[in-house]
C-alpha atoms as a PDB file:
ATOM      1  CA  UNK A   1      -4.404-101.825 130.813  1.00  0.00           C
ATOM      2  CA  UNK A   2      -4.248-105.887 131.247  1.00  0.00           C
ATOM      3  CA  UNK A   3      -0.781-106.671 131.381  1.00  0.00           C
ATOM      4  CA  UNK A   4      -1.404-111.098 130.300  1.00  0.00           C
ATOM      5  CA  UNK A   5       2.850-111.593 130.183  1.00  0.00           C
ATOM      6  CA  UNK A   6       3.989-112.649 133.674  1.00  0.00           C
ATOM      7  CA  UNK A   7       7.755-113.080 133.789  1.00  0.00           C
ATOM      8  CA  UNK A   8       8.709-116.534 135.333  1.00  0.00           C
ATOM      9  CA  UNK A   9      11.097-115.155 137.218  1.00  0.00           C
ATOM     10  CA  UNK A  10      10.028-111.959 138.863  1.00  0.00           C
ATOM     11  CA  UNK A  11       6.391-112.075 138.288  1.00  0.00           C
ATOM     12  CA  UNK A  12       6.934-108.832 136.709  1.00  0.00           C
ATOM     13  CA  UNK A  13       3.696-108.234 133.962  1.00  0.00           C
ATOM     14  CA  UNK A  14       3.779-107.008 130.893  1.00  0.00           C
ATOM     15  CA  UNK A  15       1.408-105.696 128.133  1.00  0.00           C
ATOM     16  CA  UNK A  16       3.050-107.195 125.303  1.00  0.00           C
ATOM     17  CA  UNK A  17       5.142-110.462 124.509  1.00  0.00           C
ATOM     18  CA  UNK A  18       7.654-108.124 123.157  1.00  0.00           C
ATOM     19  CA  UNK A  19       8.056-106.226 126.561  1.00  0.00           C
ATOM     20  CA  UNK A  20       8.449-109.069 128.256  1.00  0.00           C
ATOM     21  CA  UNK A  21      11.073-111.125 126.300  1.00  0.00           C
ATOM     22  CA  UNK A  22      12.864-107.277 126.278  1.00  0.00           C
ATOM     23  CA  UNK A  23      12.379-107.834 129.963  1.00  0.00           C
ATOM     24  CA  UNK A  24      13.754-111.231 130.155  1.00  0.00           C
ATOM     25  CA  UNK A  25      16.912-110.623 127.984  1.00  0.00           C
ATOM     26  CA  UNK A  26      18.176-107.199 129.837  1.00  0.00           C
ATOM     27  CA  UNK A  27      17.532-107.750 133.503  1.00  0.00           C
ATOM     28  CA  UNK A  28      17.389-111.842 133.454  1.00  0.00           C
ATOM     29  CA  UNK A  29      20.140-112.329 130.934  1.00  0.00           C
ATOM     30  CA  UNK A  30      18.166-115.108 128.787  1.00  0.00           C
ATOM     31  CA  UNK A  31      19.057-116.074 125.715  1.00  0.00           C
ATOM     32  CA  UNK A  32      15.648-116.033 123.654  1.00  0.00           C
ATOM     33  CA  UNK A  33      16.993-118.141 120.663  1.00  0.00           C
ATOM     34  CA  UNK A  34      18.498-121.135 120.700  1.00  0.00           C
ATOM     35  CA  UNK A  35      19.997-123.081 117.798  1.00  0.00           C
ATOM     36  CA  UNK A  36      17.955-126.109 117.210  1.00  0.00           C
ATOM     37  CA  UNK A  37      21.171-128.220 116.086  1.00  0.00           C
ATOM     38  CA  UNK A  38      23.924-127.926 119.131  1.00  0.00           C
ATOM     39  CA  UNK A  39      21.892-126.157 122.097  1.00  0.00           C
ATOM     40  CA  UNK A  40      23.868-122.911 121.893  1.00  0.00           C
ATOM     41  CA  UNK A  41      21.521-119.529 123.311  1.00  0.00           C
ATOM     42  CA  UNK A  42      21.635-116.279 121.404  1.00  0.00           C
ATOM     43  CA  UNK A  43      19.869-112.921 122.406  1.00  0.00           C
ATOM     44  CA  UNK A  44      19.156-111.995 118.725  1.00  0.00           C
ATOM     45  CA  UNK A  45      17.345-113.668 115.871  1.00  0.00           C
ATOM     46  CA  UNK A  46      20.350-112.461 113.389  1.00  0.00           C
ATOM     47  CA  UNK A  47      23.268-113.575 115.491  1.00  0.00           C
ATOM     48  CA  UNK A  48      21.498-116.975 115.555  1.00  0.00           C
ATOM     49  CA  UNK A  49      21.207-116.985 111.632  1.00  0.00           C
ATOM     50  CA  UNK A  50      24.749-116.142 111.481  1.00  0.00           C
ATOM     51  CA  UNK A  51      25.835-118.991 114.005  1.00  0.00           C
ATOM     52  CA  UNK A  52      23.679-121.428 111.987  1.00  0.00           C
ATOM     53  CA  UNK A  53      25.168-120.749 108.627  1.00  0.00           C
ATOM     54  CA  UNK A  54      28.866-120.740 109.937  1.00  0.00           C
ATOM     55  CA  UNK A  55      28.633-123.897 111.352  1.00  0.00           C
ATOM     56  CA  UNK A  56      25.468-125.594 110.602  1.00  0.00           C
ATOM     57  CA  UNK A  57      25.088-124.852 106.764  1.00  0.00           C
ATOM     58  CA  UNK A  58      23.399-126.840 104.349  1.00  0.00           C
ATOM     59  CA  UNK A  59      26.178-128.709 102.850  1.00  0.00           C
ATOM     60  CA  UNK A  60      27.567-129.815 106.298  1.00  0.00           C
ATOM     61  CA  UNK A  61      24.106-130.742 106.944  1.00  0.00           C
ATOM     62  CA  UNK A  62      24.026-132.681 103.642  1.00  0.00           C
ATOM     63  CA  UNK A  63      27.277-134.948 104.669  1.00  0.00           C
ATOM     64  CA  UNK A  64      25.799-135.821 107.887  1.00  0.00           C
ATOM     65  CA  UNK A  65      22.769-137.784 106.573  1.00  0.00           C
ATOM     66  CA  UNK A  66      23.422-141.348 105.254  1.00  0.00           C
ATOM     67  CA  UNK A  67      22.670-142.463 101.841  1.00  0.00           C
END
C-alpha cells in the first residue's frame, strides 16, 4: 500500500490523513485544533467547540466590534 502522509517529525508514513494526525496527537503531543480567536491548541474538535462558546460566544463577539 502507498502510505502519501509523512509525519514532519519522524518521517513516519501513513496511509491515511486520519492515521497520521492519530499519530501526531499520541506520540508527538500536538494539538490538531487551534482556536482561531486567542491561539489556544486542543486535541479534539468538541473540546475546541466548547472552549469557543465559553469564552468566545457570539454576543461577546458582538460587543467587540464598533458601531
Amino acid at each position: 500500500m502507498f502510505k502519501k502522509h509523512e509525519c514532519g517529525t519522524c518521517g513516519s508514513r501513513f496511509g491515511k490523513i486520519e492515521e497520521l494526525m492519530q499519530h501526531q496527537q499520541v506520540t508527538h503531543e500536538q494539538k490538531l485544533y487551534i482556536c482561531n480567536e486567542c491561539k489556544m491548541g486542543f486535541e479534539g474538535m468538541e473540546q475546541m467547540r466548547d472552549h469557543a462558546k465559553k469564552f468566545h460566544s457570539y454576543n461577546k463577539m458582538k460587543e467587540k466590534r464598533p458601531r
